[in-house]
N, C-alpha and C. Protein backbone atom coordinates (compact mmCIF):
# COMPACT_ATOMS: atom_id res chain seq x y z
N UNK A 1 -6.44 9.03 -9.00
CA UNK A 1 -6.66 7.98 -9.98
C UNK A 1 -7.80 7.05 -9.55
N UNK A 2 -7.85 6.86 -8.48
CA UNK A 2 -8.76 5.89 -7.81
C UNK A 2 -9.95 6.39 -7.89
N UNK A 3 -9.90 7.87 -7.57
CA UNK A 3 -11.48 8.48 -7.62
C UNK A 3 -12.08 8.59 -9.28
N UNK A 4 -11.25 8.74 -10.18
CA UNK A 4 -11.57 8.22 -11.54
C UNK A 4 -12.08 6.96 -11.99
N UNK A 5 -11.86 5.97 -10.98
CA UNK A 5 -12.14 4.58 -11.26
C UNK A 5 -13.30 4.25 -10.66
N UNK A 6 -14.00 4.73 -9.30
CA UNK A 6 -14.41 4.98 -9.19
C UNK A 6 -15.79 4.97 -9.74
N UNK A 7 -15.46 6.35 -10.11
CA UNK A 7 -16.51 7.21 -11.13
C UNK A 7 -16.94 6.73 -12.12
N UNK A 8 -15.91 6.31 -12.94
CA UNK A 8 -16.31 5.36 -14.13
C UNK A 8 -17.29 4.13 -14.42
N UNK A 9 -16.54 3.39 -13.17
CA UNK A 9 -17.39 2.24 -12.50
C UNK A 9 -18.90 2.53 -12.17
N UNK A 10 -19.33 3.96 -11.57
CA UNK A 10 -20.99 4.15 -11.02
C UNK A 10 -21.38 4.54 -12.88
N UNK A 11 -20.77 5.19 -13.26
CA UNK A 11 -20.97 5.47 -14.66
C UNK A 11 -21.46 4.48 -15.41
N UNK A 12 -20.87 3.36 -15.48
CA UNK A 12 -20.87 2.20 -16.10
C UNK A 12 -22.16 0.98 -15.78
N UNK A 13 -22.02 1.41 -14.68
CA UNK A 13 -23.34 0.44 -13.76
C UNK A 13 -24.51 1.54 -13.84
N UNK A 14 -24.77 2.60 -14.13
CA UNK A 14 -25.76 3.34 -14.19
C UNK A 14 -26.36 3.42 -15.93
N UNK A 15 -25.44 3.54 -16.63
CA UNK A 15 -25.65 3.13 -18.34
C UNK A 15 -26.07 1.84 -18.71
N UNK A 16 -25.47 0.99 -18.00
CA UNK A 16 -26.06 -0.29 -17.85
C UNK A 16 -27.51 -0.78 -17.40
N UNK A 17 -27.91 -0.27 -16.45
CA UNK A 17 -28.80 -0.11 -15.78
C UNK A 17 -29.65 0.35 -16.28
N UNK A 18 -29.48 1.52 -17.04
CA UNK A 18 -30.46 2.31 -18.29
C UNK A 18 -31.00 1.70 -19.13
N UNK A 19 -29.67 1.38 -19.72
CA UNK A 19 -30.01 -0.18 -20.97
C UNK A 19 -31.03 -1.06 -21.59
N UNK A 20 -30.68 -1.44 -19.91
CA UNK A 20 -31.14 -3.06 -19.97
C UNK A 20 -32.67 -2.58 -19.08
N UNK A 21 -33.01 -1.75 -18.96
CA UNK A 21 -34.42 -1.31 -18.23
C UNK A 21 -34.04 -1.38 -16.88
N UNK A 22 -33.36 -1.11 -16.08
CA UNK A 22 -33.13 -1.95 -14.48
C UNK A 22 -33.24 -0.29 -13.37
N UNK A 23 -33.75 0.74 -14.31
CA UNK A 23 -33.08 1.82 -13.99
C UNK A 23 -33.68 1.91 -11.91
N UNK A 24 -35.31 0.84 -12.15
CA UNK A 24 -36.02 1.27 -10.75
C UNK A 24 -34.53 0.55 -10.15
N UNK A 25 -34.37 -0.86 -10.33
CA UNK A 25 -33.70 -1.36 -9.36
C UNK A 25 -32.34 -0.49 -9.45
N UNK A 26 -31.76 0.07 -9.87
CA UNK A 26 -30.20 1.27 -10.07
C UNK A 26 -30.92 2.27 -8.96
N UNK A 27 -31.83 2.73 -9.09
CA UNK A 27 -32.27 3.80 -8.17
C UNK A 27 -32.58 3.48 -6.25
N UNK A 28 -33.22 1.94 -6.43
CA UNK A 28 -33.36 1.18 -5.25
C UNK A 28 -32.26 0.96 -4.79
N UNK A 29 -31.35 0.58 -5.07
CA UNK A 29 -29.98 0.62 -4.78
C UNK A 29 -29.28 0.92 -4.14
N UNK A 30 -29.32 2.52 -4.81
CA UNK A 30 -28.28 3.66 -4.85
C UNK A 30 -29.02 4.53 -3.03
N UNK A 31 -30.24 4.31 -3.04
CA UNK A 31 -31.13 4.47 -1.77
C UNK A 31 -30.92 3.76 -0.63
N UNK A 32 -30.99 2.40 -0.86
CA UNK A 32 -30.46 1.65 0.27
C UNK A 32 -29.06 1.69 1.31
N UNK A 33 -28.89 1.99 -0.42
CA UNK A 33 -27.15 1.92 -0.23
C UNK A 33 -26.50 3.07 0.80
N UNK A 34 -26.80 3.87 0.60
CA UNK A 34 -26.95 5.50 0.65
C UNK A 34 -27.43 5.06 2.89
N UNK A 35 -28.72 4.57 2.67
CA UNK A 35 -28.90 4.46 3.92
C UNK A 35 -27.47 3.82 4.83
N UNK A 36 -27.25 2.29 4.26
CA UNK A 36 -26.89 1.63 4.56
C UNK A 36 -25.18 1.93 5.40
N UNK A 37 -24.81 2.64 4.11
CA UNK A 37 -23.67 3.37 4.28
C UNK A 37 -23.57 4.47 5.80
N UNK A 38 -24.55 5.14 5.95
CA UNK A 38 -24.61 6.38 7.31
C UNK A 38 -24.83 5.74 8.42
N UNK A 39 -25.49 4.09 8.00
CA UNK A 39 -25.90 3.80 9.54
C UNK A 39 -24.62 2.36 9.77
N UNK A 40 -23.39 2.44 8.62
CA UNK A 40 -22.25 1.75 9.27
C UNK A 40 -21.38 2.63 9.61
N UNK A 41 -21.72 3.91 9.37
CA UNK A 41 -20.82 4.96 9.99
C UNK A 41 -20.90 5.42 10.93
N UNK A 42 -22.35 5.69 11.21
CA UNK A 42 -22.48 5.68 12.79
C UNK A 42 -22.12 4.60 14.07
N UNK A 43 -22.33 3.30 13.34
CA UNK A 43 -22.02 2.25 14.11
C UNK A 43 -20.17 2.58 14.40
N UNK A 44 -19.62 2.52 13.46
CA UNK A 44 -18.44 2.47 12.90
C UNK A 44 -17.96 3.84 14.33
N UNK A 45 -18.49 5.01 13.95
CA UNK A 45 -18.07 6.07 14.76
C UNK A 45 -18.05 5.92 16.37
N UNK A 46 -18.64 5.11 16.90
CA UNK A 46 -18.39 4.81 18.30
C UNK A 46 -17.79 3.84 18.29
N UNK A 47 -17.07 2.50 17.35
CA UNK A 47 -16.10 2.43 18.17
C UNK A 47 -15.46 2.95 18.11
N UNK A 48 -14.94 3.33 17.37
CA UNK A 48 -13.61 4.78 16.86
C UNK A 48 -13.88 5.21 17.85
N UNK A 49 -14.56 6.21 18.10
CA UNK A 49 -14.29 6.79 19.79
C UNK A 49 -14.44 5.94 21.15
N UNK A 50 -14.60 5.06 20.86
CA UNK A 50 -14.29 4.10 21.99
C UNK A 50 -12.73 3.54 22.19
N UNK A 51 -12.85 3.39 20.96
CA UNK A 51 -10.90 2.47 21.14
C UNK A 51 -10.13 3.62 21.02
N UNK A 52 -10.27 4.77 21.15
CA UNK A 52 -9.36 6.04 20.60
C UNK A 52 -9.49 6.54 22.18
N UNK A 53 -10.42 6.76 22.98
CA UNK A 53 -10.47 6.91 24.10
C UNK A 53 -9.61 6.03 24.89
N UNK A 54 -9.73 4.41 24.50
CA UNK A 54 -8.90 3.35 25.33
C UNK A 54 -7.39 4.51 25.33
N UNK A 55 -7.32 4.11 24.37
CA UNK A 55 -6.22 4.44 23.67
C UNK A 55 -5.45 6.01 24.34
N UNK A 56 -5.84 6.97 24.18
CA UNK A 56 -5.74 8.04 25.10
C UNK A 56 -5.39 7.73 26.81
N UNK A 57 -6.60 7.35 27.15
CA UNK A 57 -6.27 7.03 29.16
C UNK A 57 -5.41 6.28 29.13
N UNK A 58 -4.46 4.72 28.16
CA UNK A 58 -3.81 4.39 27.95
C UNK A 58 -2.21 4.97 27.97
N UNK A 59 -2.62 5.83 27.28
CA UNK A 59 -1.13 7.30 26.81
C UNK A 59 -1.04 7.86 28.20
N UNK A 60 -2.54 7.95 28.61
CA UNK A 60 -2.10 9.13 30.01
C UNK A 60 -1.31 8.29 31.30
N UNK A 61 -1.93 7.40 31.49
CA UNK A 61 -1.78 6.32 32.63
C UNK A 61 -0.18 5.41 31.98
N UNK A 62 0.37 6.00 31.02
CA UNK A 62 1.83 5.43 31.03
C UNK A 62 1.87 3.95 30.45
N UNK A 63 0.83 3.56 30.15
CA UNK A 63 0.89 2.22 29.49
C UNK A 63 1.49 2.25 27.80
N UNK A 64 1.04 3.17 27.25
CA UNK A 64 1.66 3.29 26.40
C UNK A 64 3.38 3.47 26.23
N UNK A 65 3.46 4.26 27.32
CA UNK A 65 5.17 4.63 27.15
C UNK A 65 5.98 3.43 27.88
N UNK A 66 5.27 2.55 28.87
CA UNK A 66 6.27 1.12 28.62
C UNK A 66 5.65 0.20 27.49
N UNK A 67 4.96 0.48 27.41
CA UNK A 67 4.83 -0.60 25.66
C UNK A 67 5.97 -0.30 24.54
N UNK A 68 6.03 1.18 24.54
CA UNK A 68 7.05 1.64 23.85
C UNK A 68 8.71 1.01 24.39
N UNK A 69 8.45 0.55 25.86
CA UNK A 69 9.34 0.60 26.18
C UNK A 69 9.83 -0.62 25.92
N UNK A 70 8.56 -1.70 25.97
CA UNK A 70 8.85 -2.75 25.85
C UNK A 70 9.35 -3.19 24.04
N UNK A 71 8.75 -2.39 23.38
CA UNK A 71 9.43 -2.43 21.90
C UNK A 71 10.41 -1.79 21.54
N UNK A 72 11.46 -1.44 22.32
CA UNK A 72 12.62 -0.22 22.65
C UNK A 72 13.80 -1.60 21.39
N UNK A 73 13.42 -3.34 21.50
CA UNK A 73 14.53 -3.50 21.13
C UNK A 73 14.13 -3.76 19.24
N UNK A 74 12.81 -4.06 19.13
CA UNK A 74 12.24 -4.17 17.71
C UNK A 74 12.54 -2.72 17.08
N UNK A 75 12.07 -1.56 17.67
CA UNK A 75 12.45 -0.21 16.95
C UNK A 75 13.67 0.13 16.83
N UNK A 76 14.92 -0.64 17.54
CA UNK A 76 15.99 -0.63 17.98
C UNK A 76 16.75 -1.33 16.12
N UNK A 77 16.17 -2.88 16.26
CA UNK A 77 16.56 -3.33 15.10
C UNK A 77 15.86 -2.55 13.57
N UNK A 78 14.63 -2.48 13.61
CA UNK A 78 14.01 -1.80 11.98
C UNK A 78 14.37 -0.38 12.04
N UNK A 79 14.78 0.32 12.82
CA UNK A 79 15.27 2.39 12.84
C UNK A 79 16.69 2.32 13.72
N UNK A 80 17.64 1.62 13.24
CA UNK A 80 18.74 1.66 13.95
C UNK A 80 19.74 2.65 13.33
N UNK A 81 19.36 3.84 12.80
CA UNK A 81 19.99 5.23 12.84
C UNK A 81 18.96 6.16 13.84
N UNK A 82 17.49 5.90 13.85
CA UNK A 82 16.98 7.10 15.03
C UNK A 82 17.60 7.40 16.63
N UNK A 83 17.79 8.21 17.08
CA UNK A 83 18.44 8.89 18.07
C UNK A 83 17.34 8.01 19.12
N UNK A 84 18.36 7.36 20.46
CA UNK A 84 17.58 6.78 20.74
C UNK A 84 16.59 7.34 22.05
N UNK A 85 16.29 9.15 22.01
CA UNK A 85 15.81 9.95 22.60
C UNK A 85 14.68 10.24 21.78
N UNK A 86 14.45 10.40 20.17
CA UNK A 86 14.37 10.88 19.66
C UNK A 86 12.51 10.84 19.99
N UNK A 87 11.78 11.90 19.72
CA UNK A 87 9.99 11.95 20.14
C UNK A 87 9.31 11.16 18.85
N UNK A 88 10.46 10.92 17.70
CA UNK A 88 9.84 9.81 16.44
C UNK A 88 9.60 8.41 17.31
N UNK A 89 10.63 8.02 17.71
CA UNK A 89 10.66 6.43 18.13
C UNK A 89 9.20 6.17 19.49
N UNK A 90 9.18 7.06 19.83
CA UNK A 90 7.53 6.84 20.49
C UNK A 90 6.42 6.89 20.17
N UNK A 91 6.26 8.00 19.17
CA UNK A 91 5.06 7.55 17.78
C UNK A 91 5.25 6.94 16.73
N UNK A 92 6.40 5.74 16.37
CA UNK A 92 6.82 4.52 15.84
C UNK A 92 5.49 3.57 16.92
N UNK A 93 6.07 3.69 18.40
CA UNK A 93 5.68 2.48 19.00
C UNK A 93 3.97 2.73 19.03
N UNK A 94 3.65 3.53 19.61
CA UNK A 94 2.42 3.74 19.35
C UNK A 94 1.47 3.45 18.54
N UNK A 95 2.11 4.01 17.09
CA UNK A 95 1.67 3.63 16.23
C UNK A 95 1.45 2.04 16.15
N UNK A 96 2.74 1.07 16.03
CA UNK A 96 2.42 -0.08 16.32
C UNK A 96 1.72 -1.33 17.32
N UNK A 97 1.57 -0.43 18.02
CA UNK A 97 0.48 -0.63 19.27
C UNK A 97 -0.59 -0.55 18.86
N UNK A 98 -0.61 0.36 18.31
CA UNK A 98 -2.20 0.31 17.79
C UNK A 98 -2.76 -0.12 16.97
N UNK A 99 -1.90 -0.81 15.60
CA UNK A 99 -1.58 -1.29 14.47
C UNK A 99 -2.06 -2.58 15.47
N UNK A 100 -1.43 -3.35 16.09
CA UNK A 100 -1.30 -4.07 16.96
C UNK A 100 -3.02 -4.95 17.31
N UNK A 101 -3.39 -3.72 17.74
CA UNK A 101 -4.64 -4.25 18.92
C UNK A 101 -5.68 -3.97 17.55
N UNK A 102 -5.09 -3.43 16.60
CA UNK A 102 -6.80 -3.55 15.24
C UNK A 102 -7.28 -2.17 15.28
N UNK A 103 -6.33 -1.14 16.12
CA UNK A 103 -7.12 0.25 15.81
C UNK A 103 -6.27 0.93 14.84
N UNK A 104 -6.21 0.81 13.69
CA UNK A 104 -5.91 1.22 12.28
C UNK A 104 -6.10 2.93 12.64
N UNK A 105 -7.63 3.72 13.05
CA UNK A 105 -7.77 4.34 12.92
C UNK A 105 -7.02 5.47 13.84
N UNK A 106 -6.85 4.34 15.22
CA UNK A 106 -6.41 5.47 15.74
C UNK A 106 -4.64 5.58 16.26
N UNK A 107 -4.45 4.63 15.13
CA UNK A 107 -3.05 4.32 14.24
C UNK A 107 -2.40 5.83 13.66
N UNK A 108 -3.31 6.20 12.84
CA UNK A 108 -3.17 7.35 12.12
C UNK A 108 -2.38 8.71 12.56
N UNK A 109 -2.95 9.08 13.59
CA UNK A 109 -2.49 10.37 14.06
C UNK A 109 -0.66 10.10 14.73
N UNK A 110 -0.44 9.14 15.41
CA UNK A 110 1.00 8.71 15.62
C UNK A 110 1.49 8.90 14.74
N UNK A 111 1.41 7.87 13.02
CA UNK A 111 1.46 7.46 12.43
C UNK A 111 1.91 9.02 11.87
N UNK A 112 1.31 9.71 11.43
CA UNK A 112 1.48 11.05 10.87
C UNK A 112 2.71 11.80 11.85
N UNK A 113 2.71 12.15 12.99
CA UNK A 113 3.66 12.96 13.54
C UNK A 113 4.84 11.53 13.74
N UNK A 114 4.66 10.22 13.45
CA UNK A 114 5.83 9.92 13.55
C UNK A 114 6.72 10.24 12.38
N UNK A 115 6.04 10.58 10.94
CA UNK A 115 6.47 10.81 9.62
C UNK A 115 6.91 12.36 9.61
N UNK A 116 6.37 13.16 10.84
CA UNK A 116 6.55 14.10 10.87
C UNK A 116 8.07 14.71 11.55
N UNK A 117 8.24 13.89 12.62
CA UNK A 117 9.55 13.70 13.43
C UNK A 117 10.84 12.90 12.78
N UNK A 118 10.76 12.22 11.72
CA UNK A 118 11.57 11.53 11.25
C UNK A 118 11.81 12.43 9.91
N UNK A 119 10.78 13.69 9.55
CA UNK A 119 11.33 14.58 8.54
C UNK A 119 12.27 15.70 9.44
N UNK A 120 12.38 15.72 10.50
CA UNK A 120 13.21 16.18 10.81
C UNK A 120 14.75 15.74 10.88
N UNK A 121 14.59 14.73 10.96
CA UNK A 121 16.34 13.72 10.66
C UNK A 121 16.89 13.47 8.85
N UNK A 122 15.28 14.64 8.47
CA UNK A 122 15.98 14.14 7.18
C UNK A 122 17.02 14.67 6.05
N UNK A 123 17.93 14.72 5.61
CA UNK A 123 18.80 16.32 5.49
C UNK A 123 18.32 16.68 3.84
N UNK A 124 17.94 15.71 3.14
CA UNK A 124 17.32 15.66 2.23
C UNK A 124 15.92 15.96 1.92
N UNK A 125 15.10 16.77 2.17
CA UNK A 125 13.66 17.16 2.64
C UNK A 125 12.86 16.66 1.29
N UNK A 126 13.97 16.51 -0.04
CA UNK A 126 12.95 15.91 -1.15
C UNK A 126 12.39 14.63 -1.30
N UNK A 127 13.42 13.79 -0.40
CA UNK A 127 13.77 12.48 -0.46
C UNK A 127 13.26 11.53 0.84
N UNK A 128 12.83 10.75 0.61
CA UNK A 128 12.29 9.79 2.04
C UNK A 128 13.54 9.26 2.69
N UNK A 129 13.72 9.25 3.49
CA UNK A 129 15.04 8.92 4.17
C UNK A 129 14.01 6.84 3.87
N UNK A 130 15.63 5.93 4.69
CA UNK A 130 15.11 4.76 4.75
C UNK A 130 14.31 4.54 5.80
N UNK A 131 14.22 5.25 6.61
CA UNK A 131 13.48 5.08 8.05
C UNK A 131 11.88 5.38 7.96
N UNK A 132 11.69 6.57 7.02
CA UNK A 132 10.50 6.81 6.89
C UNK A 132 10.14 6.00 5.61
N UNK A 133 10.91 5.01 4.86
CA UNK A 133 10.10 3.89 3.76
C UNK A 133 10.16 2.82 4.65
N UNK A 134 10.71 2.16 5.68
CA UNK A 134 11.05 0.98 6.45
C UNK A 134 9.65 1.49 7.31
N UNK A 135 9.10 2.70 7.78
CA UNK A 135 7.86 2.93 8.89
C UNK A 135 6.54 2.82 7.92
N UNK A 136 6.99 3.23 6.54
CA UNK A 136 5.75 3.34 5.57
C UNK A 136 5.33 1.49 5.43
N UNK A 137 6.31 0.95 5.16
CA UNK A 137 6.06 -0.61 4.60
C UNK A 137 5.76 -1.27 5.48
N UNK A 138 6.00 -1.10 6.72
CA UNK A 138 5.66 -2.19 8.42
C UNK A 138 4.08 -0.96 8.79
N UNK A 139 3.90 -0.15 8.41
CA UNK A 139 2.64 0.23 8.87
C UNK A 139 1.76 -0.12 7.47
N UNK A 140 1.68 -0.08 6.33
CA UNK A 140 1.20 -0.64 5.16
C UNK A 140 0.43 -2.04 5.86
N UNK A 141 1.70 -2.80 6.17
CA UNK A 141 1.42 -4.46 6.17
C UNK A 141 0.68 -4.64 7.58
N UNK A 142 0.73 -3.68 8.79
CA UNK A 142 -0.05 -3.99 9.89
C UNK A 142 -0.44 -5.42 10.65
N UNK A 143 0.68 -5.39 11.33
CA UNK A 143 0.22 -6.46 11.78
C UNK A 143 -0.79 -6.04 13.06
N UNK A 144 -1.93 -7.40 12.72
CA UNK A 144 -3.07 -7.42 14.27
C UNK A 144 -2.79 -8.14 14.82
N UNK A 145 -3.44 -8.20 16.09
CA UNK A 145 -3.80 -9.41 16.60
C UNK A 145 -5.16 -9.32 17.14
N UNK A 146 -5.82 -8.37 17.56
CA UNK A 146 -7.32 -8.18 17.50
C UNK A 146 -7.82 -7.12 16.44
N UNK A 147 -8.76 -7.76 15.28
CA UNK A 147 -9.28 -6.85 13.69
C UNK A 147 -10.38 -6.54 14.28
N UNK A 148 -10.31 -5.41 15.29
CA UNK A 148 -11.61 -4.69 15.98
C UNK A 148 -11.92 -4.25 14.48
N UNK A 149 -11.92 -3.36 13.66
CA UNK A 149 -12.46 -2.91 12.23
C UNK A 149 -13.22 -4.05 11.93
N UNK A 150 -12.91 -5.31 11.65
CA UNK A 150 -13.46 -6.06 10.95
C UNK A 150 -14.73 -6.77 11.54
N UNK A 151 -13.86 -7.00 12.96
CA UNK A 151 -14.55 -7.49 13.61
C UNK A 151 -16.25 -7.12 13.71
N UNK A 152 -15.91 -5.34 14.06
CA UNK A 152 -17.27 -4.65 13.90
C UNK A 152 -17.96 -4.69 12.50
N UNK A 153 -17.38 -4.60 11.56
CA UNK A 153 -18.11 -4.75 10.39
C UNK A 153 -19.11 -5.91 10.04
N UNK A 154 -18.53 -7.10 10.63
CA UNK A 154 -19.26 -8.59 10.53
C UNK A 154 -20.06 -8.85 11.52
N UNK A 155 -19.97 -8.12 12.48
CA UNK A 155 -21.07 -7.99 13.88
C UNK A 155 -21.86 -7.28 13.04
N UNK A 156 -21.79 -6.04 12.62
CA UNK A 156 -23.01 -4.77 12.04
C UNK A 156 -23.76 -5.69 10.79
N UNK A 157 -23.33 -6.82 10.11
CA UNK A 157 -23.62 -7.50 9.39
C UNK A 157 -24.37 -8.80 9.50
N UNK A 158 -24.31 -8.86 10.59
CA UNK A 158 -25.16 -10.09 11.58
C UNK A 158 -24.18 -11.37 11.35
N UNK A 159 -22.96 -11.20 11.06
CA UNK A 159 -22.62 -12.41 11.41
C UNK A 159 -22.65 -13.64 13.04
N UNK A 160 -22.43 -14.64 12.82
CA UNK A 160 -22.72 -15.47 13.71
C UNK A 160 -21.75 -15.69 14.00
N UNK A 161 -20.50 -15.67 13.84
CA UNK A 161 -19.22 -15.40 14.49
C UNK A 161 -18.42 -14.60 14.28
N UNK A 162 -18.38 -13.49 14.52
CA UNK A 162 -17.77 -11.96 13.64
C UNK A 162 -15.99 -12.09 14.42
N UNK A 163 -15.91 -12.88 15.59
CA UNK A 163 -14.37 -13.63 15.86
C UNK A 163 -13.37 -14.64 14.81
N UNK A 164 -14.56 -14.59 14.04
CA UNK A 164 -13.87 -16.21 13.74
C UNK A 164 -12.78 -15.65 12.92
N UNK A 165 -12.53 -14.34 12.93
CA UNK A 165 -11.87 -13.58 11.92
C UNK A 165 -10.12 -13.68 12.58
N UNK A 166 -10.41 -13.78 13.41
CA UNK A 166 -8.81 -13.44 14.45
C UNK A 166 -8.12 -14.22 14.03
N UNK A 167 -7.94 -15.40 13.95
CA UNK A 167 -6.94 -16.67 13.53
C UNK A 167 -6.66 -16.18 12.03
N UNK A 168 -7.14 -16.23 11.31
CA UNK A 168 -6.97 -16.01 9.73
C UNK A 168 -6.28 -14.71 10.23
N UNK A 169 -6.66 -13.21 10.15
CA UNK A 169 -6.52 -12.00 10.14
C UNK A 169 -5.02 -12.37 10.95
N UNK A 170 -4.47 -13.50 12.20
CA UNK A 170 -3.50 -12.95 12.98
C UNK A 170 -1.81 -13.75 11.65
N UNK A 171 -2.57 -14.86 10.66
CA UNK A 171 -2.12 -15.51 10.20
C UNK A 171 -1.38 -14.31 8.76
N UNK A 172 -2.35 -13.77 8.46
CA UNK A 172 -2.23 -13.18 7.11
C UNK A 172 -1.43 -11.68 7.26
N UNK A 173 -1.70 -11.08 8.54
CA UNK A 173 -0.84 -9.92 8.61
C UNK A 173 0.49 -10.13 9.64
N UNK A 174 0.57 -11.48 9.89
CA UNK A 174 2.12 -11.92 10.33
C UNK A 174 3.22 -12.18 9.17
N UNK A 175 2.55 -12.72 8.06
CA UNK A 175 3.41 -12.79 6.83
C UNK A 175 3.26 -12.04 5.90
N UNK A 176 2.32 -10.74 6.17
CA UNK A 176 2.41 -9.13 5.46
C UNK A 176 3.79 -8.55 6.00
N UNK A 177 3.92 -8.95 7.61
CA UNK A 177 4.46 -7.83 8.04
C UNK A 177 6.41 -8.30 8.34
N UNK A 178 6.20 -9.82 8.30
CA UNK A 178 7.63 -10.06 7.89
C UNK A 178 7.60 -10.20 6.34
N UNK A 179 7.05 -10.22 5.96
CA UNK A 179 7.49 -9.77 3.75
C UNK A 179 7.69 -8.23 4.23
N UNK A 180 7.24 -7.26 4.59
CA UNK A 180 7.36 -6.06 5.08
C UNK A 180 9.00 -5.35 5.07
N UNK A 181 9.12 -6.23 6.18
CA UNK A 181 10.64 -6.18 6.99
C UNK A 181 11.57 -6.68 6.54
N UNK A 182 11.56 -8.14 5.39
CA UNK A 182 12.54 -8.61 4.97
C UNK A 182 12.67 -7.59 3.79
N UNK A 183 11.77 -7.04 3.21
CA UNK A 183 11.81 -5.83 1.91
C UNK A 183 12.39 -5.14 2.56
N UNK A 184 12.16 -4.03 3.19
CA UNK A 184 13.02 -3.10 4.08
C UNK A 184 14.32 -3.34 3.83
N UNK A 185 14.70 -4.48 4.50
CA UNK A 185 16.01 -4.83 5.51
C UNK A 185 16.88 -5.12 3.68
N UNK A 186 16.42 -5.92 2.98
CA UNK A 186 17.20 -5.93 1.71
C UNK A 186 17.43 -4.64 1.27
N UNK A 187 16.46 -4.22 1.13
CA UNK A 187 16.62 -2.68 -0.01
C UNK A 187 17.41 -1.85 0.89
N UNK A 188 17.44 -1.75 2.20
CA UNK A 188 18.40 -0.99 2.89
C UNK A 188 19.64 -1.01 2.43
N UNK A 189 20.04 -2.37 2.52
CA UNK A 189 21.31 -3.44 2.65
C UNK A 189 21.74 -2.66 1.31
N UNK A 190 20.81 -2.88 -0.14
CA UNK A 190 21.24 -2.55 -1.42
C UNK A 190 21.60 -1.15 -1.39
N UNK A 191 20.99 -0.52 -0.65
CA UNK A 191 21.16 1.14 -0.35
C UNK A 191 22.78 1.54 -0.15
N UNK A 192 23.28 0.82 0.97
CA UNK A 192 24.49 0.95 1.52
C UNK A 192 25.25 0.40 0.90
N UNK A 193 24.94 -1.20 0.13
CA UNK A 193 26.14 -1.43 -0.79
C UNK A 193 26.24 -0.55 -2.00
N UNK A 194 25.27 0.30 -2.33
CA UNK A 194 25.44 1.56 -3.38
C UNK A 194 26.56 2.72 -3.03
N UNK A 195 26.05 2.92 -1.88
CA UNK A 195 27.15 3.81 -1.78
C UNK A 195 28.53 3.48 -1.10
């Protein structure tokens, strides 16, 4: 749907553009733009492999698995049916670790085999269990506390304080991520008084 909207939208700004005579500047644009775009991706692509690397020697060197350990009692309260062995509840923490420090990206891959390990608890294979909508809605809302993403974006942009982002960013995804959890924790609640 989105890629329809999209579409419509360049559609719309390009007819427009026709129109009204603007077609050089639609074409100047679409060029810049075009540049502009490959050389925030390249920027963009090293840190990604920079914080994904942290992130890795992190995993290897065991920091990750007491972080996990240290969130043993938060995963404890939001997945309090997962087995508490289970190889989901460590790419839960991970995931939020990384959610955590602003690496969204390299959020993802946890993020996926934790959805992947928690379809195994699920006896219903059509149906999202509550554990995997309670992991969907607290990874949705993400909480940071360092917006490396953003951060880099407003550096690649020449901002003059591409930090100044942290206070706001630590403000706005603290009350994403408890609206998050209090949704969860109700709709659970309604779940069980259903049945």
């Amino acid at each position: 749907m989105l890629n329809y909207m999209w579409g419509i939208m360049i559609i719309i700004g390009i007819a427009v553009g026709a129109l009204t005579g603007n077609m050089e500047a639609v074409s100047a644009a679409i060029i810049d733009s075009s540049k502009e775009a490959v050389s925030l991706c390249i920027t963009m692509l090293g840190i990604v492999s920079m914080w994904t690397g942290v992130l890795k020697i992190a995993e290897v060197g065991g920091l990750m698995a007491a972080m996990s350990r240290l969130m043993g009692p938060v995963i404890n309260f939001l997945f309090p049916h997962i087995p508490k062995e289970h190889p989901a509840r460590e790419y839960i923490s991970t995931n939020f670790v990384a959610n955590i420090l602003g690496l969204g990206w390299a959020a993802t891959p946890a993020g996926l085999k934790a959805m992947k390990e928690l379809q195994t608890l699920n006896k219903n294979k059509e149906l999202a269990t509550v554990e995997m909508c309670t992991f969907l809605i607290i990874n949705i809302s993400s909480l940071q506390l360092i917006p490396m993403n953003i951060i880099a974006y407003r550096s690649e942009y020449g901002s003059v304080a591409p930090t100044a982002i942290i206070v706001p960013a630590i403000l706005a995804t603290i009350v994403s991520t408890l609206a998050g959890v209090i949704y969860a924790k109700v709709m659970e609640r309604r779940l069980v008084e259903r049945k």
